[in-house]
Structures are given as C-alpha cells and as structure tokens.
N, C-alpha and C. Protein backbone atom coordinates (compact mmCIF):
# COMPACT_ATOMS: atom_id res chain seq x y z
N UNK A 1 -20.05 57.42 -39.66
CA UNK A 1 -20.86 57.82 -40.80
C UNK A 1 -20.19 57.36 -42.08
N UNK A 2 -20.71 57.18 -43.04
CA UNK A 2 -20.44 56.73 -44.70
C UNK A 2 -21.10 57.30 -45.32
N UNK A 3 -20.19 58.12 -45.74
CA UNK A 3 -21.23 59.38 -47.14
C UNK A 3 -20.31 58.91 -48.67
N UNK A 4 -21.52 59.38 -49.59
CA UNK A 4 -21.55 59.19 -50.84
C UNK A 4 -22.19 57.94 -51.48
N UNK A 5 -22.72 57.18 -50.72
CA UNK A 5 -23.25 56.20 -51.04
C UNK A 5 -24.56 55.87 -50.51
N UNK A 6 -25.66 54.87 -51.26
CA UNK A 6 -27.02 54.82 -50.61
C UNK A 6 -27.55 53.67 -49.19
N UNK A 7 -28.42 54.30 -49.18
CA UNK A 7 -28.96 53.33 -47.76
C UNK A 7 -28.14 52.05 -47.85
N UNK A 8 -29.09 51.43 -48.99
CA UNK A 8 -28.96 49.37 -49.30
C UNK A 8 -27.33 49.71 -49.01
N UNK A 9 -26.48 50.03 -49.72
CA UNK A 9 -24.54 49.80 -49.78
C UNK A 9 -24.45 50.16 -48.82
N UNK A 10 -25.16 51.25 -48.07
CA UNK A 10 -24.38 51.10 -46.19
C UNK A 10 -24.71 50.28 -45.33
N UNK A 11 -26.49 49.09 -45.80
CA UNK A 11 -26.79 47.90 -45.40
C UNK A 11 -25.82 47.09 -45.11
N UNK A 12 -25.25 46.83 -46.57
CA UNK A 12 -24.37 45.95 -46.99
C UNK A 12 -23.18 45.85 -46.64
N UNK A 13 -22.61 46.92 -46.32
CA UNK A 13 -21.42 47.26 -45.20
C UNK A 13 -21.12 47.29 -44.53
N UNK A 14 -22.10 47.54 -43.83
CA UNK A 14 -22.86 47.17 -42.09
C UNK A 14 -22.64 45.83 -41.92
N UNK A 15 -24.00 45.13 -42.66
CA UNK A 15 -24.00 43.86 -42.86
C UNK A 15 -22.18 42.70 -42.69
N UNK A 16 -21.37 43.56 -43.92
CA UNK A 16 -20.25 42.59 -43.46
C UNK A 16 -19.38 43.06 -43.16
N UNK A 17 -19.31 44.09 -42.28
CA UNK A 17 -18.33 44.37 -40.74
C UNK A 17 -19.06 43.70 -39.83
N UNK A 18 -20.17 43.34 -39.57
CA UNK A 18 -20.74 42.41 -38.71
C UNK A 18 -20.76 41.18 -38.73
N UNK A 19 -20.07 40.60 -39.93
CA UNK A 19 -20.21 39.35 -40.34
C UNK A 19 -18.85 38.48 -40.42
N UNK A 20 -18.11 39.93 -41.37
CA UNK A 20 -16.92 39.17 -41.52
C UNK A 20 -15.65 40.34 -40.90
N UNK A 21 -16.31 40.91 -40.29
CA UNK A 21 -14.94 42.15 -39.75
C UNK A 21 -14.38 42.76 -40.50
N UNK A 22 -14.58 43.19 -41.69
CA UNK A 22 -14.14 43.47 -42.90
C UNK A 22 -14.59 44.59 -43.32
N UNK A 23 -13.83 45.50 -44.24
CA UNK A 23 -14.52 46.60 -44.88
C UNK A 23 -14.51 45.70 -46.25
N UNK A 24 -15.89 45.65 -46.72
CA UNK A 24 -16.15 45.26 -48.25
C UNK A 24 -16.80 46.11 -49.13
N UNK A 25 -16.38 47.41 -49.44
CA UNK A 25 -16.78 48.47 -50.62
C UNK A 25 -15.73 48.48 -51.61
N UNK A 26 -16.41 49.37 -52.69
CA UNK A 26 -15.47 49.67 -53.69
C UNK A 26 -15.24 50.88 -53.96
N UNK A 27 -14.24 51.71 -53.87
CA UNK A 27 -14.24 52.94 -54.12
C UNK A 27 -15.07 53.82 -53.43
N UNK A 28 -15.59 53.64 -52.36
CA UNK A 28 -16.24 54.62 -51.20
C UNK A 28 -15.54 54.81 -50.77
N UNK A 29 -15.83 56.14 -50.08
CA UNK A 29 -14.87 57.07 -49.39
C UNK A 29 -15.80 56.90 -47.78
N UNK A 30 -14.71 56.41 -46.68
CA UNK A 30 -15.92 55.76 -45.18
C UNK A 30 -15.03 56.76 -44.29
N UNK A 31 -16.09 57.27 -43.72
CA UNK A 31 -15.62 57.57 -42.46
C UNK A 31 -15.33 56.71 -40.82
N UNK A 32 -14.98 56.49 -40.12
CA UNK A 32 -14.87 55.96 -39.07
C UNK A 32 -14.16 56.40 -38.00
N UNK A 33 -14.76 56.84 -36.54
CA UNK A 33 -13.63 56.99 -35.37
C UNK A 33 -12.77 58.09 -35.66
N UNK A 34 -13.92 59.34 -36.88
CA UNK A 34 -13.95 60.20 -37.14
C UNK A 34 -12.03 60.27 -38.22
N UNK A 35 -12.05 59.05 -38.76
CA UNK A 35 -10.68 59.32 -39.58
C UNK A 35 -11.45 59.22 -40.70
N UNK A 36 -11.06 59.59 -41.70
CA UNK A 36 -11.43 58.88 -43.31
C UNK A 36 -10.32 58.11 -44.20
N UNK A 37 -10.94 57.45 -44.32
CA UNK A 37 -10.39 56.17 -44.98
C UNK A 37 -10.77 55.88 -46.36
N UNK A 38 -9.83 55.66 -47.18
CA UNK A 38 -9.91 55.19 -48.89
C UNK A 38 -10.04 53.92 -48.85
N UNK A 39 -11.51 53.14 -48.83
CA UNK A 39 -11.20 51.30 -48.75
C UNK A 39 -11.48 51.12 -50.01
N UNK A 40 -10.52 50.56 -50.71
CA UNK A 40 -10.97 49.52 -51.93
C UNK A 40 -10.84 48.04 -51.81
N UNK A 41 -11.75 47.28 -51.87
CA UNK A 41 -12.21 46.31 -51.85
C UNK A 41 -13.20 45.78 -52.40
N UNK A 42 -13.62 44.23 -52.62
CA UNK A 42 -14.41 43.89 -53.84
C UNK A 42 -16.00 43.26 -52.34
N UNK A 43 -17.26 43.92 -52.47
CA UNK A 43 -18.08 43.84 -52.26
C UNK A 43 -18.34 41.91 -52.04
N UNK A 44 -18.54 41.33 -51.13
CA UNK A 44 -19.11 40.18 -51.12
C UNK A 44 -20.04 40.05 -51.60
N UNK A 45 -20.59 39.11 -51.96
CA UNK A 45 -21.60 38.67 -52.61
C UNK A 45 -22.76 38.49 -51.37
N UNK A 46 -23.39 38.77 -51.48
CA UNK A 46 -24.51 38.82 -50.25
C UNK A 46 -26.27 38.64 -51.13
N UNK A 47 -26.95 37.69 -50.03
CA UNK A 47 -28.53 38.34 -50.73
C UNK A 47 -28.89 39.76 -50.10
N UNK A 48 -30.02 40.12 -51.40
CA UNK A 48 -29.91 40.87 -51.69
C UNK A 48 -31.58 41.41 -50.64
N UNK A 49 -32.42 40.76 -50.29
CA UNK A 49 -33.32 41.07 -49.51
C UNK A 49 -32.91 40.65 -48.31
N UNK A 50 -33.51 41.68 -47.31
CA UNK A 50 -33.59 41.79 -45.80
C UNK A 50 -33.58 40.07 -45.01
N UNK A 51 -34.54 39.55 -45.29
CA UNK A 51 -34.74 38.46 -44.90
C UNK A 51 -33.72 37.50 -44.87
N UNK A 52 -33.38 37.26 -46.33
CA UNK A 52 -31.69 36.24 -46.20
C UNK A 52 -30.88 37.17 -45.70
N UNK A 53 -30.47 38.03 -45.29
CA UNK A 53 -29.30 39.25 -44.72
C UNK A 53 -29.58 38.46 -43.48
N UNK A 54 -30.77 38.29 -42.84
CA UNK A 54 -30.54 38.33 -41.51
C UNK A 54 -30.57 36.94 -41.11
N UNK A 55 -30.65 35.88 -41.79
CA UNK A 55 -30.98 34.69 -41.79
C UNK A 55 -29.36 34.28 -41.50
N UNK A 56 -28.68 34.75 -42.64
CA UNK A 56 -26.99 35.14 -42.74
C UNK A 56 -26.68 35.49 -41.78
N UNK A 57 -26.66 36.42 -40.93
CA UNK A 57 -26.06 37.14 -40.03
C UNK A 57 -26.24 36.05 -38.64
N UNK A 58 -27.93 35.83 -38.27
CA UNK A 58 -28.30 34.55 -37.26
C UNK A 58 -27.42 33.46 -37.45
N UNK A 59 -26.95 33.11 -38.55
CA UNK A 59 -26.51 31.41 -38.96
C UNK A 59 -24.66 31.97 -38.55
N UNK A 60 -24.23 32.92 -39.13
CA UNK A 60 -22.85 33.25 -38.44
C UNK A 60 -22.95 33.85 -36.94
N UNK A 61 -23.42 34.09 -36.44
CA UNK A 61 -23.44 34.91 -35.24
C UNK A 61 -23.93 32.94 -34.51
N UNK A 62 -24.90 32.43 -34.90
CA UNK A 62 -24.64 30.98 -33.91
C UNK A 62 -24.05 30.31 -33.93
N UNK A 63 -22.94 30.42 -35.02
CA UNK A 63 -21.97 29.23 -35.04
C UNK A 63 -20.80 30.21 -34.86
N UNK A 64 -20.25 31.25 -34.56
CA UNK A 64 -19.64 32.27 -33.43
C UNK A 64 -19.63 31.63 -32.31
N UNK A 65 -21.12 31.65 -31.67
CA UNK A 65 -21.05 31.50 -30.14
C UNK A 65 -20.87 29.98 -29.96
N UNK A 66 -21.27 29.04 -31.08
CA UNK A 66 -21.07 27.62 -30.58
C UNK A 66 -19.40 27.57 -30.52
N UNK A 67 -19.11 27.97 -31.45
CA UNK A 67 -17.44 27.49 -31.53
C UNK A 67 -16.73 28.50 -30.08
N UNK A 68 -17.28 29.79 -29.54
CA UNK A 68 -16.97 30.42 -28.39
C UNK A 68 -17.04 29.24 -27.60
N UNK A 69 -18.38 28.81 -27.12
CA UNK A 69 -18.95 28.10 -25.88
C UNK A 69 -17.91 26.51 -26.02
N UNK A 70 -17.65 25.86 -27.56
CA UNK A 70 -16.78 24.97 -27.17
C UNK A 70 -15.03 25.50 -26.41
N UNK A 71 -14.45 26.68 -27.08
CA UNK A 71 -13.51 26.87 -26.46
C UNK A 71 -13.64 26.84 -25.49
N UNK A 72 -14.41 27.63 -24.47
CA UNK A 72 -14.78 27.81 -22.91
C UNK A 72 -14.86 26.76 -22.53
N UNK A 73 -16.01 25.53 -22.89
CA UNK A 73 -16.04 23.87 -22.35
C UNK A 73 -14.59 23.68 -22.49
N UNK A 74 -13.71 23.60 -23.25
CA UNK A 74 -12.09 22.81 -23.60
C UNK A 74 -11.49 23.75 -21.94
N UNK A 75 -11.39 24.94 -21.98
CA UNK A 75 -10.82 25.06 -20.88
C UNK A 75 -10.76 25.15 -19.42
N UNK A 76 -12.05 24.49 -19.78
CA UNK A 76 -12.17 24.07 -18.02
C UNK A 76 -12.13 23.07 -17.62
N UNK A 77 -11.11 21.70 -18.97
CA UNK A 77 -10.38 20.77 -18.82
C UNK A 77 -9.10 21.19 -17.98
N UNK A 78 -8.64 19.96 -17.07
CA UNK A 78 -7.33 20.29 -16.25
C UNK A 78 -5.96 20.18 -17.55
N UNK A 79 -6.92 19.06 -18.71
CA UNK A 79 -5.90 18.63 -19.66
C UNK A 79 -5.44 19.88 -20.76
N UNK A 80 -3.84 19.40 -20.42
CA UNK A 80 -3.22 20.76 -21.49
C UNK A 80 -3.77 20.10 -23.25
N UNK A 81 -5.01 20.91 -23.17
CA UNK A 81 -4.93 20.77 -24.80
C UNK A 81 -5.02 21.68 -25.97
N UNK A 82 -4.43 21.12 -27.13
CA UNK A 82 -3.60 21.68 -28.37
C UNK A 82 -3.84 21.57 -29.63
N UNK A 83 -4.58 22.08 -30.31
CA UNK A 83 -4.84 21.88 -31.45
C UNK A 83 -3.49 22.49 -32.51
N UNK A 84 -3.63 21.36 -33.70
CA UNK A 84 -2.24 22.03 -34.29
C UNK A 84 -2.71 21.82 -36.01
N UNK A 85 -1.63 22.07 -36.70
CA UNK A 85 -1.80 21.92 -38.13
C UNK A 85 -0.92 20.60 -38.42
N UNK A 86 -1.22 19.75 -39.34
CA UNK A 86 -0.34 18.75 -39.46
C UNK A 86 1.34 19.10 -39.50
N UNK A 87 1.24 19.88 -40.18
CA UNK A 87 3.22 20.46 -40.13
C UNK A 87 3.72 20.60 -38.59
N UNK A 88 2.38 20.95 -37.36
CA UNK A 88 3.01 21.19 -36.16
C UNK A 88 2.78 22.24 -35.50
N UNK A 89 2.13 23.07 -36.49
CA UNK A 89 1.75 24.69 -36.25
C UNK A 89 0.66 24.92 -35.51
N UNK A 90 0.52 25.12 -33.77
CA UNK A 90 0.22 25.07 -33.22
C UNK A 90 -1.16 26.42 -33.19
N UNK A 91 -2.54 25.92 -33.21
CA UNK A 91 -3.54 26.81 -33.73
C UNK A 91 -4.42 27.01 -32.22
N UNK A 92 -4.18 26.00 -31.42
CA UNK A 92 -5.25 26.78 -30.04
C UNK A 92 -4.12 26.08 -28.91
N UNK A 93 -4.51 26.88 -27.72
CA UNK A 93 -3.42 26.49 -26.71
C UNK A 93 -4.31 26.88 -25.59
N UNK A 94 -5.35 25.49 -24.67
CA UNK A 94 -6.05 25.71 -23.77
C UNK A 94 -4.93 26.42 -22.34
N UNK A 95 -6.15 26.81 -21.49
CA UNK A 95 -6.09 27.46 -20.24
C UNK A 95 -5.07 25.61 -19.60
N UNK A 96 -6.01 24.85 -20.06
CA UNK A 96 -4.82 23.51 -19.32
C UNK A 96 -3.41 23.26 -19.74
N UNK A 97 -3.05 23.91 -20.98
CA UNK A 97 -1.78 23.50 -21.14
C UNK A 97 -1.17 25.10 -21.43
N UNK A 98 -1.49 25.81 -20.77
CA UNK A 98 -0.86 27.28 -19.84
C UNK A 98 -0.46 26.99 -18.42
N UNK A 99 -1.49 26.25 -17.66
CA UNK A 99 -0.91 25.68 -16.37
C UNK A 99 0.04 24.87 -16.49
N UNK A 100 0.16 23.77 -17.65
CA UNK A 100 1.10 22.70 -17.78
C UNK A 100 2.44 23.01 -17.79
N UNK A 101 2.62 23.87 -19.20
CA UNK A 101 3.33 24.33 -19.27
C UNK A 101 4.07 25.40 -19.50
N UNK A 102 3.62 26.31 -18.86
CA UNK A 102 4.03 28.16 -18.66
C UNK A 102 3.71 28.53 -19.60
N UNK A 103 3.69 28.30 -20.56
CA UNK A 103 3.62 29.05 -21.83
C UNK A 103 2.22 29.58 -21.65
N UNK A 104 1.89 30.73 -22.43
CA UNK A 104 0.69 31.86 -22.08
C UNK A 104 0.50 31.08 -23.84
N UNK A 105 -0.96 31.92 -24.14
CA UNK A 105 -1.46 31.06 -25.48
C UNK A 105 -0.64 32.38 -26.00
N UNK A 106 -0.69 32.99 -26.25
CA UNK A 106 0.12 34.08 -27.27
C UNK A 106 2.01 33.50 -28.00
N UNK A 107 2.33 32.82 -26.38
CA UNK A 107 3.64 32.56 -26.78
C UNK A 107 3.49 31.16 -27.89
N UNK A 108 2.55 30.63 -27.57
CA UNK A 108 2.68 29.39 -27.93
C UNK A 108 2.26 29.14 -29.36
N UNK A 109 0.54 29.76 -29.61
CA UNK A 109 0.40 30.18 -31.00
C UNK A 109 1.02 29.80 -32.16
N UNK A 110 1.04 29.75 -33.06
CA UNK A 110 2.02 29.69 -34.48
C UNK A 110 3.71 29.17 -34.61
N UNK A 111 3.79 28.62 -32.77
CA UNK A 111 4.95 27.82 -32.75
C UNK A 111 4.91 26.16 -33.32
N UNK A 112 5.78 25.61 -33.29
CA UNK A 112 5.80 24.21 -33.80
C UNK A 112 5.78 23.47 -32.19
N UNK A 113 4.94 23.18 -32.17
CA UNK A 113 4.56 22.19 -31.40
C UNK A 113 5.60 21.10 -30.80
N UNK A 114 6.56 20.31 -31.03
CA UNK A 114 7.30 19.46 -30.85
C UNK A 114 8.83 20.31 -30.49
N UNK A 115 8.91 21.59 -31.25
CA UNK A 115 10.14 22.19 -30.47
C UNK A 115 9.97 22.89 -29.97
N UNK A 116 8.82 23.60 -29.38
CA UNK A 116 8.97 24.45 -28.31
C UNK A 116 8.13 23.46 -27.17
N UNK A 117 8.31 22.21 -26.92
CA UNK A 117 7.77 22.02 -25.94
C UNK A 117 9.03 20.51 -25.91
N UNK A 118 10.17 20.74 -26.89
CA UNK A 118 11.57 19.80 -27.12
C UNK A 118 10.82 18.43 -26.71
N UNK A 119 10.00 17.77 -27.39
CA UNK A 119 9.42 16.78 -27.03
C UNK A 119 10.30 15.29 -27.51
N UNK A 120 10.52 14.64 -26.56
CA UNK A 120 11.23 13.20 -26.39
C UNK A 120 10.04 12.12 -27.15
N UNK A 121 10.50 11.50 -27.98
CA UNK A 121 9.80 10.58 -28.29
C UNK A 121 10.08 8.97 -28.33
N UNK A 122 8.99 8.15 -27.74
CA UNK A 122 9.20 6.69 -27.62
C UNK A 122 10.02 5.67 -28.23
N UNK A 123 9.90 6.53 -29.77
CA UNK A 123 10.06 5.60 -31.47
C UNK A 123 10.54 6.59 -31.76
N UNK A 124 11.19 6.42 -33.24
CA UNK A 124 11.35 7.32 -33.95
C UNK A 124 10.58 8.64 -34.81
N UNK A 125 10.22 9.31 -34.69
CA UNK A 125 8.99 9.84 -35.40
C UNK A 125 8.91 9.69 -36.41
N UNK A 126 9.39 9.02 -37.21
CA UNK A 126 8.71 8.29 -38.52
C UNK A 126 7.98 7.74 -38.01
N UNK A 127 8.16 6.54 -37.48
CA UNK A 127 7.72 5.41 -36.98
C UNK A 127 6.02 6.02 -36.22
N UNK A 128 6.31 7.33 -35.27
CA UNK A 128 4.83 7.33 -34.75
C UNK A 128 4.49 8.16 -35.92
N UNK A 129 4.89 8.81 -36.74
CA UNK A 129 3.69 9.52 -37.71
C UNK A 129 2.82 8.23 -38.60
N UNK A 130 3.95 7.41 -38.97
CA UNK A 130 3.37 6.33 -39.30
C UNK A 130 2.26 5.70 -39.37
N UNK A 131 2.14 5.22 -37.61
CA UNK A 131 1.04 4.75 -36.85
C UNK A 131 -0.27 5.60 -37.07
N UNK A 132 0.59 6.85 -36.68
CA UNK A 132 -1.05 7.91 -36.32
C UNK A 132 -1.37 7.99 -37.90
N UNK A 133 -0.93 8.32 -38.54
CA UNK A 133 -1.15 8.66 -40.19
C UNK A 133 -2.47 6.67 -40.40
N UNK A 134 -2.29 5.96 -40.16
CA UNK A 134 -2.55 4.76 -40.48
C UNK A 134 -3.87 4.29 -39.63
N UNK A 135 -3.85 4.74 -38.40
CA UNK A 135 -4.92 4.40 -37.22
C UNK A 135 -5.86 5.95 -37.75
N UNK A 136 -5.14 7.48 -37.69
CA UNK A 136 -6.09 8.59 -37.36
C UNK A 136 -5.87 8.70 -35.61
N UNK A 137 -5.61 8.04 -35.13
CA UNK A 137 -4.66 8.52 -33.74
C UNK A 137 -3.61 7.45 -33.39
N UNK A 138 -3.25 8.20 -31.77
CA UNK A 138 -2.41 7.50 -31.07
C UNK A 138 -2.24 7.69 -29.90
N UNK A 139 -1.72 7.59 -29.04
CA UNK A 139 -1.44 7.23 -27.40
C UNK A 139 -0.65 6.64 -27.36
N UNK A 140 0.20 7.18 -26.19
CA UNK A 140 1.46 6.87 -25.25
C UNK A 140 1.71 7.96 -24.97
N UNK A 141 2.94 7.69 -24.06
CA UNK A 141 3.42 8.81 -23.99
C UNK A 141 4.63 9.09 -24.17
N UNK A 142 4.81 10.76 -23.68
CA UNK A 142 6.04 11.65 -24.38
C UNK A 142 6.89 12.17 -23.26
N UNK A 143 7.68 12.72 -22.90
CA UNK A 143 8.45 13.37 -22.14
C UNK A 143 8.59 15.11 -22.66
N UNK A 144 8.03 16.35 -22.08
CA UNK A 144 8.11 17.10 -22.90
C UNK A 144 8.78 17.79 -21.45
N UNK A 145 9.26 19.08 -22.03
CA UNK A 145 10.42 20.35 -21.58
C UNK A 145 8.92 21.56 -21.55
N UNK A 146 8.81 21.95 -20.22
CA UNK A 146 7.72 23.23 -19.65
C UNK A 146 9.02 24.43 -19.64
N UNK A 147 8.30 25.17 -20.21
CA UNK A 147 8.74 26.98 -19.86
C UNK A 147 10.06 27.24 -19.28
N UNK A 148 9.85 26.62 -18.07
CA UNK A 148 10.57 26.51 -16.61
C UNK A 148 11.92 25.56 -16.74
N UNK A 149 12.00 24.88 -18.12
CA UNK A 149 12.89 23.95 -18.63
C UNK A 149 12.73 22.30 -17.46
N UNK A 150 11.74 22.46 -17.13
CA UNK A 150 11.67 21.03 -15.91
C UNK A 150 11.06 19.89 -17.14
N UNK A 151 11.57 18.31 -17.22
CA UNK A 151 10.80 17.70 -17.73
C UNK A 151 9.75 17.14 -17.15
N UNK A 152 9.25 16.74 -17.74
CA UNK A 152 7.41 15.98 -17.35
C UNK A 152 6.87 14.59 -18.82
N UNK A 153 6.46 13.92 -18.11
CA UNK A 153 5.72 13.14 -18.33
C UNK A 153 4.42 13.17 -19.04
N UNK A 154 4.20 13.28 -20.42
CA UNK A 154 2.54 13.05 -20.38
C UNK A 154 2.23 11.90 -20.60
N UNK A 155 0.92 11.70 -20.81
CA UNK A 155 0.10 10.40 -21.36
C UNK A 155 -0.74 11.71 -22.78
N UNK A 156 -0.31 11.05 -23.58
CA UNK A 156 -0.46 12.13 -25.05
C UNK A 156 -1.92 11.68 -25.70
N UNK A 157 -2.67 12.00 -26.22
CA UNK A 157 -3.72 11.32 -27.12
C UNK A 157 -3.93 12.05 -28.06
N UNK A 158 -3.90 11.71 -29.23
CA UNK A 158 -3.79 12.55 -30.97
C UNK A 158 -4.88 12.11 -31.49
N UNK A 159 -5.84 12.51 -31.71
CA UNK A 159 -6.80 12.69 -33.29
C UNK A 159 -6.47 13.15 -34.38
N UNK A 160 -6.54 13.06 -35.58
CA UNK A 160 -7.08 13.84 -36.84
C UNK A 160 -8.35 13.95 -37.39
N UNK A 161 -8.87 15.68 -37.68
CA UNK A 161 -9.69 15.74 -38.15
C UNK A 161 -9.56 16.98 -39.30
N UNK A 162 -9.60 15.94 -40.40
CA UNK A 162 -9.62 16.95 -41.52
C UNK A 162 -7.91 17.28 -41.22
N UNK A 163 -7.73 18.47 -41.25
CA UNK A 163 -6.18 19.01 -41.35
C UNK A 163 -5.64 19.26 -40.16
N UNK A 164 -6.32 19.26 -38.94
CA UNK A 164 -6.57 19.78 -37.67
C UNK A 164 -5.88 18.20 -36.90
N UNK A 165 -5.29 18.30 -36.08
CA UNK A 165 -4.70 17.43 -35.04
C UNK A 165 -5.12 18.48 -33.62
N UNK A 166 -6.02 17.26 -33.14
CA UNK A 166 -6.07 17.48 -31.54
C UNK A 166 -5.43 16.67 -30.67
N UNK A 167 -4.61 17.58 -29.92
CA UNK A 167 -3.76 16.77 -28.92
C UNK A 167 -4.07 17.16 -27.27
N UNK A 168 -4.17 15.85 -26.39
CA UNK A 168 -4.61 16.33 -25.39
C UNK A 168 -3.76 15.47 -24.36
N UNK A 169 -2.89 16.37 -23.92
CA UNK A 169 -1.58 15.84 -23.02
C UNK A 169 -2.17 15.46 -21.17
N UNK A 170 -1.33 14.89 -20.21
CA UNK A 170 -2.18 14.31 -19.20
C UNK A 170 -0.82 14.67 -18.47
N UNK A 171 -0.37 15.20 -17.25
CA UNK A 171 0.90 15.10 -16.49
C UNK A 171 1.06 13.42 -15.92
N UNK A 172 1.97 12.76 -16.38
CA UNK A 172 1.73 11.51 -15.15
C UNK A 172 2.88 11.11 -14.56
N UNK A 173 3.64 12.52 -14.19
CA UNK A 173 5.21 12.08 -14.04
C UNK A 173 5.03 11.77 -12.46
N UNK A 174 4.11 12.33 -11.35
CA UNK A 174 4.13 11.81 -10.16
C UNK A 174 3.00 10.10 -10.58
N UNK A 175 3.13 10.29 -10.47
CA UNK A 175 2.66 8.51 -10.95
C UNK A 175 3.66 7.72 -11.66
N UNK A 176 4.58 8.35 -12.61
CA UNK A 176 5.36 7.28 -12.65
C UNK A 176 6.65 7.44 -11.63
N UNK A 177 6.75 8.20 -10.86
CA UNK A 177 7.96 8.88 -9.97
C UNK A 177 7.35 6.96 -8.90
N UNK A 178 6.06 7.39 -8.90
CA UNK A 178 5.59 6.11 -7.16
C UNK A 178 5.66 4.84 -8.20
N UNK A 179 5.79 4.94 -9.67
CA UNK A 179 5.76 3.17 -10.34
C UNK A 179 6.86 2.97 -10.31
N UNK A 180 7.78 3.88 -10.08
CA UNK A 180 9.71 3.16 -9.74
C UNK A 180 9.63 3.12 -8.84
N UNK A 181 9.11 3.74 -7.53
CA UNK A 181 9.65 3.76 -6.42
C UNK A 181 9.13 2.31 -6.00
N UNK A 182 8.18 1.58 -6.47
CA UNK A 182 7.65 0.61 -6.14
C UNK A 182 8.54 -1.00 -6.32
C-alpha cells in the first residue's frame, strides 16, 4: 500500500517499479512488505496519459524479453562467450565459457578478462590492440589458464561494437595436440 498520495502518483510509481525497478517519488512516505520506507527521489519524467504509459511499458517490457531470448540463444552455444568493456571488464559470461573454463558467471563478472583467464598472447598486446583497434576485430589464437589452472588452446574471435567487445573463444588444444603428433 502507498498512502498520502493520489491515484495518478501511485500510477506513476507503479508505472516505474515496473519499468525501471526503482522507487521514483518525492517525499512520500511508501509502504512495502509491510515496512515503511522514507524514499526521496526525483519522479521520472513519464507521459502523462494512460495510453503512452502503456505504449512505454510494451516497448520496455519487449526489448526485456528480446535482449532475455538473445542471452538464452548465446548459451546454447558450446562457444565460451564474453562480452567485455574495452578496459577488459568483463560484462556477460555465457553457460559456454562456464564449461570452458570453471569459472561460474558470478566469479567472472567485473573481472578483467585477460588476468583472470592469465591469457598468453601471440604478439605483443600492443601490437594486437593495434590490429583489432584498426580492422574492429581479430582472430587467432590465445593460450588461456581454466579455473583448474590447466592450459588450453583457443581459436579467439573479437568484435567491437560501440564500447562493448564480443569475444567468442573455441577449445582447439586436442586438435592441435593430433597437428604435432602428425
């Protein structure tokens, strides 16, 4: 319940705890889960008739489930893949590169990418930021350190989009184990 305030402002409140998970009032006094709570906060800007409210709410609630339904498609790739921040700061960590490499997505999260997975590189990493900075990707591969401290082999492939680096690693260390033995 939310007392002291009218219908429309408990619309509107409604409205963006549903929208944005957020308490957005000012100086209301809210009840919830039977605690009461002092929220101050500055009201979003919202329209103001029913119609755009819900037009709003449809347009976030489908691009919710699209960006859900792509995570779900990404992990029912075998490939460990990784989305990161250019610095390295590792922002999604598929179900494939939990099998890859032990790491659970929680551990992996907001780590740097290149040292918690002590990654060996071809060149110097000047040299490949270089490339990728110049192309917008790259390929080859890396030698990286799993959980378990065992090394492995990938075949690496990097995009940039916008600020976002997608990386999508490949195991190919039994394949190259049978290209020496050959």
């Amino acid at each position: 319940a939310i007392y002291g305030i009218g219908v429309l402002a408990k619309q509107k409140i409604l409205v963006s705890l549903i929208l944005y998970k957020k308490w957005t009032c000012e100086d209301f006094l809210c009840s919830i889960i039977g605690l009461y709570l002092l929220v101050i906060c500055t009201i979003y800007s919202m329209p103001h008739d029913s119609e755009n409210q819900v037009q709003t709410i449809t347009k976030h609630k489908s691009a919710e489930e699209a960006l859900r339904r792509q995570a779900q498609l990404i992990d029912l790739s075998p490939d460990a893949t990784i989305v990161r921040k250019a610095d390295g700061t590792i922002s999604f960590w598929s179900k494939g590169a939990e099998a890859l490499y032990g790491y659970t997505k929680e551990e992996a999260i907001g780590r740097k990418n290149h040292e918690l997975l002590k990654t060996i590189f071809p060149r110097t990493m000047k040299t490949l930021n270089s490339e990728f900075e110049k192309e917008g990707r790259w390929v080859g591969e890396l030698i990286h350190t799993t959980k378990y401290n065992q090394l492995i082999i990938v075949r690496s492939s990097w995009v940039v989009d916008d600020l976002d680096v997608l990386e999508s690693n490949v195991d190919i260390t039994e394949l190259k184990k049978k290209e020496t033995a050959l």
